[in-house]
C-alpha atoms as a PDB file:
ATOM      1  CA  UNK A   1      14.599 -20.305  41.821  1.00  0.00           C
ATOM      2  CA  UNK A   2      11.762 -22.363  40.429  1.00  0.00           C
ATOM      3  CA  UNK A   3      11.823 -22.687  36.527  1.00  0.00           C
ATOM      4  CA  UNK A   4      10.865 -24.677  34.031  1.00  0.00           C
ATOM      5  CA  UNK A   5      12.610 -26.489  31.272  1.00  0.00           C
ATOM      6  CA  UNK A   6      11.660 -28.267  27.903  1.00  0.00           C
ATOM      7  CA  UNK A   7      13.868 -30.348  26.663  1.00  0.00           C
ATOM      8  CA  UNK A   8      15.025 -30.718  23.111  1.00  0.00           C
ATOM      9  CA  UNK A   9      15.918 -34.450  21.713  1.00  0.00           C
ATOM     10  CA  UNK A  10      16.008 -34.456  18.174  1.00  0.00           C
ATOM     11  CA  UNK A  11      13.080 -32.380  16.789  1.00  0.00           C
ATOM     12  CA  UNK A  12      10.569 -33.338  19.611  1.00  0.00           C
ATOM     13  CA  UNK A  13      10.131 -30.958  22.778  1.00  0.00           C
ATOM     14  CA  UNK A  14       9.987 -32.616  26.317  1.00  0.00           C
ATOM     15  CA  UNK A  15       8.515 -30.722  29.173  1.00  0.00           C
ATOM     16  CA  UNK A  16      10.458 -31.161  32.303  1.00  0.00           C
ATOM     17  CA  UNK A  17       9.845 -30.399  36.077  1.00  0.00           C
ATOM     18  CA  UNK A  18      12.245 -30.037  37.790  1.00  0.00           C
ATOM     19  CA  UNK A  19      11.976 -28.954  41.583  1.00  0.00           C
ATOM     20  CA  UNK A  20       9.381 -29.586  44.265  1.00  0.00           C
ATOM     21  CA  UNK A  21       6.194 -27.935  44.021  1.00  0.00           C
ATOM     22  CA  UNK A  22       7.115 -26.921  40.267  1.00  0.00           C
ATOM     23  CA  UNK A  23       3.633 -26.423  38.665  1.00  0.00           C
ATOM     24  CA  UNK A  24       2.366 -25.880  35.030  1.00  0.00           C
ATOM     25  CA  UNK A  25      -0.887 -25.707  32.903  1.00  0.00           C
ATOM     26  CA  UNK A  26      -0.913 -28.009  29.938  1.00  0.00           C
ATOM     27  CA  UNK A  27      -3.388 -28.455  27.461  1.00  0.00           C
ATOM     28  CA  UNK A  28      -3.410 -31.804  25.719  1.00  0.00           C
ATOM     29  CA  UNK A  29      -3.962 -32.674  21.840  1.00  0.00           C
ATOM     30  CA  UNK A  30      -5.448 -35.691  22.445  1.00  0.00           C
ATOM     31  CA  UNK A  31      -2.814 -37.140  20.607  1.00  0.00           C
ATOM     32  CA  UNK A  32      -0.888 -40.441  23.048  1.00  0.00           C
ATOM     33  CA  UNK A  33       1.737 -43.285  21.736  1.00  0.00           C
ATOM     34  CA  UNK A  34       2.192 -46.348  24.154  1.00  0.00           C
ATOM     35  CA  UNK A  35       5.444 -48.011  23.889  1.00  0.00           C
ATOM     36  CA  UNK A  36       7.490 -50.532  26.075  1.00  0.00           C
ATOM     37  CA  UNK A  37      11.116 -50.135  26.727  1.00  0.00           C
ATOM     38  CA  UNK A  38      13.747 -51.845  28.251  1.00  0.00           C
ATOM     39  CA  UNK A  39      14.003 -50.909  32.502  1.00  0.00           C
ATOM     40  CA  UNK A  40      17.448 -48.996  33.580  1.00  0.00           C
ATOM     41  CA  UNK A  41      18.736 -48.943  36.751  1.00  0.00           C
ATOM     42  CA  UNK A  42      18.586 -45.378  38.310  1.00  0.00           C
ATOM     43  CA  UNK A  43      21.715 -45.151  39.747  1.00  0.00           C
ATOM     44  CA  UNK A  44      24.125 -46.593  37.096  1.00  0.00           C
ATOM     45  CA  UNK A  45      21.719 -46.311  34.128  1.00  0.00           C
ATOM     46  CA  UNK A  46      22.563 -49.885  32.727  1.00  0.00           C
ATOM     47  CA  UNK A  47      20.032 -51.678  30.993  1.00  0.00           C
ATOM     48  CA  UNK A  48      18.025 -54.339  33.492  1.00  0.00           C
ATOM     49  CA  UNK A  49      17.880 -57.727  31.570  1.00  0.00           C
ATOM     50  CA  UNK A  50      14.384 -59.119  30.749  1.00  0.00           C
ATOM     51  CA  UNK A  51      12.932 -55.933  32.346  1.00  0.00           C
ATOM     52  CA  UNK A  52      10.560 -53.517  30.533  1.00  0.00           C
ATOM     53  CA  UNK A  53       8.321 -50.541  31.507  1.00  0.00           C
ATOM     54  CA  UNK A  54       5.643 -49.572  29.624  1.00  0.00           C
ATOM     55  CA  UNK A  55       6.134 -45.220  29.171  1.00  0.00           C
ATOM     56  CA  UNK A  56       3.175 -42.938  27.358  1.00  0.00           C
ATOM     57  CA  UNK A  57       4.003 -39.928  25.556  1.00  0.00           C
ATOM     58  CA  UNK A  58       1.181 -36.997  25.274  1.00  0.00           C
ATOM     59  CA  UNK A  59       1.300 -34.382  23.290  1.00  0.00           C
ATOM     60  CA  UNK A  60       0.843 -31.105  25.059  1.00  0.00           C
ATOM     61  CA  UNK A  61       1.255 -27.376  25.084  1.00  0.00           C
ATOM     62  CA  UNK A  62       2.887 -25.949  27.736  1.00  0.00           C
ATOM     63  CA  UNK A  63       0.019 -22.699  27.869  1.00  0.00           C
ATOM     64  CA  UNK A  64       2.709 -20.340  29.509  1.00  0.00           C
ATOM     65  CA  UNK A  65       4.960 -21.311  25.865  1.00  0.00           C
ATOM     66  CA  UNK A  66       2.266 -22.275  23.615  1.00  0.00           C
ATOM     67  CA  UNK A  67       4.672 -21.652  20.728  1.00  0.00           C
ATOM     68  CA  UNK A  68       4.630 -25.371  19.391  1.00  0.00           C
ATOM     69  CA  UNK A  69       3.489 -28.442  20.879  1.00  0.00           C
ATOM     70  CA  UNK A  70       5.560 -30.586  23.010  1.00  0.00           C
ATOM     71  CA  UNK A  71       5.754 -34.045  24.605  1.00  0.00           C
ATOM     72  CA  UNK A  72       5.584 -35.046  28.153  1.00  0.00           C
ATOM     73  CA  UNK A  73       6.442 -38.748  28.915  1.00  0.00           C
ATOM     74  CA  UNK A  74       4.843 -40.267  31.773  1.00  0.00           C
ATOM     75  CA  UNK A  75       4.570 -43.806  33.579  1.00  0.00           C
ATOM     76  CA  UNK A  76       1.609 -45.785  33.989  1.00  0.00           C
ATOM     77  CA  UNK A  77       0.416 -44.521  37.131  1.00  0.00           C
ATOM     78  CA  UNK A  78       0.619 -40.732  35.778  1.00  0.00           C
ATOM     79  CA  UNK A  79      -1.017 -41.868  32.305  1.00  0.00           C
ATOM     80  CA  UNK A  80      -4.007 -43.120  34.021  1.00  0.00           C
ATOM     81  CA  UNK A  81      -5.241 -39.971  35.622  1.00  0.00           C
ATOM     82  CA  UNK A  82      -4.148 -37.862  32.020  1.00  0.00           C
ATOM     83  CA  UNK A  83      -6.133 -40.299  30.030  1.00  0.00           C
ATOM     84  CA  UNK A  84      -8.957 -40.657  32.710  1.00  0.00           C
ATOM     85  CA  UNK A  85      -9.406 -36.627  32.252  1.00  0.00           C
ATOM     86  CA  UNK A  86      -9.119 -36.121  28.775  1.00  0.00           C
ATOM     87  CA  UNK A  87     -12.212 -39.064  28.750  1.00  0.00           C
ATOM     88  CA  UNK A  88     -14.240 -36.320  30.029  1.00  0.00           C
ATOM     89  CA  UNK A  89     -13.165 -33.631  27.747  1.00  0.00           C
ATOM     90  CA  UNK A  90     -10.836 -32.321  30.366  1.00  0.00           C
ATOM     91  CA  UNK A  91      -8.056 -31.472  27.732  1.00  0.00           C
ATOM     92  CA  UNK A  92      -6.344 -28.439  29.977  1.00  0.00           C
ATOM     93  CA  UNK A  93      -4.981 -29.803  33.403  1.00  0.00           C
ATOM     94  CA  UNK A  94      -2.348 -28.508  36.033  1.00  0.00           C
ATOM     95  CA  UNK A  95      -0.025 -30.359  36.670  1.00  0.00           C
ATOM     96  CA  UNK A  96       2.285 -30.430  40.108  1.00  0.00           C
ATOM     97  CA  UNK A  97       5.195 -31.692  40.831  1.00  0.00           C
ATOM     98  CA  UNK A  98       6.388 -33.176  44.515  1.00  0.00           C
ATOM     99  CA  UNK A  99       9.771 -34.166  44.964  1.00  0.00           C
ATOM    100  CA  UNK A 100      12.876 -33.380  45.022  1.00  0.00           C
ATOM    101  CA  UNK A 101      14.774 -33.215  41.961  1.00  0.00           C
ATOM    102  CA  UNK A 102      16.351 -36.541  41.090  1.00  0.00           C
ATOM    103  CA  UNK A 103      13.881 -38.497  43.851  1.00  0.00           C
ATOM    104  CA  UNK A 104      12.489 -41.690  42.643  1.00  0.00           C
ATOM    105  CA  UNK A 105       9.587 -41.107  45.222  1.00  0.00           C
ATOM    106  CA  UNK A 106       8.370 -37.931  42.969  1.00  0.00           C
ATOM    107  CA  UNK A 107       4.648 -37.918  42.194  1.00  0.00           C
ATOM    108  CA  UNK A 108       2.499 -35.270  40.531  1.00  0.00           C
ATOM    109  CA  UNK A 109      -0.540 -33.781  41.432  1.00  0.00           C
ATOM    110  CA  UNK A 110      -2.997 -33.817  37.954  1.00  0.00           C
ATOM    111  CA  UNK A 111      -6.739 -32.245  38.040  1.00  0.00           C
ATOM    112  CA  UNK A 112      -8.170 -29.520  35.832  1.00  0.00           C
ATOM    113  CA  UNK A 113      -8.091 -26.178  36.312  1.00  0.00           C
ATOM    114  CA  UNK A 114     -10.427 -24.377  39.714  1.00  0.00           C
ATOM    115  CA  UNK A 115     -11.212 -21.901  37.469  1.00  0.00           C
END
């Protein structure tokens, strides 16, 4: 069964994906923080000394729960092509998932919509 999930920590809504193919429309505020944090292993979760990774966090609707806004947190890579669309306006995107849940291979598929 392919669902989705957001995530509450604290008073701020994550969006999660969670299995292969997993898709959603988004529409984006505009609104982005940039912070660096310190690298955890995947496996064990311990802290990796002297190792940071720099993580983005948009603000976004998901449009099938536009209730309230929430945040999706994204790598580099990921936060390139988001910020590289909503350059040209392109504030509503889909946004697919591949990979299997808890692969560190995952990547996601991020264009506006066909229509």
């Amino acid at each position: 069964m392919m669902t989705s999930q957001q995530v509450t920590a604290g008073k701020k809504r994550y969006i999660k994906f969670s299995y292969d193919k997993e898709q959603k429309r988004l529409s984006f505020t505009g609104k982005c923080d940039k912070r660096e944090e310190q690298a955890k292993d995947f496996e064990s979760g311990q802290e990796i000394p002297d190792k940071y990774i720099t993580r983005y966090l948009f603000e976004c609707y998901d449009i099938t729960n536009p209730d309230y806004p929430s945040e999706r947190e994204r790598r580099q890579r990921d936060a390139r092509a988001i910020l590289s669309w909503l350059s040209r306006n392109k504030n509503v995107l889909d946004v697919t998932r591949h990979g299997q849940p808890g692969s560190m291979a995952t990547t996601y598929d991020i264009y506006p919509p066909m229509n």
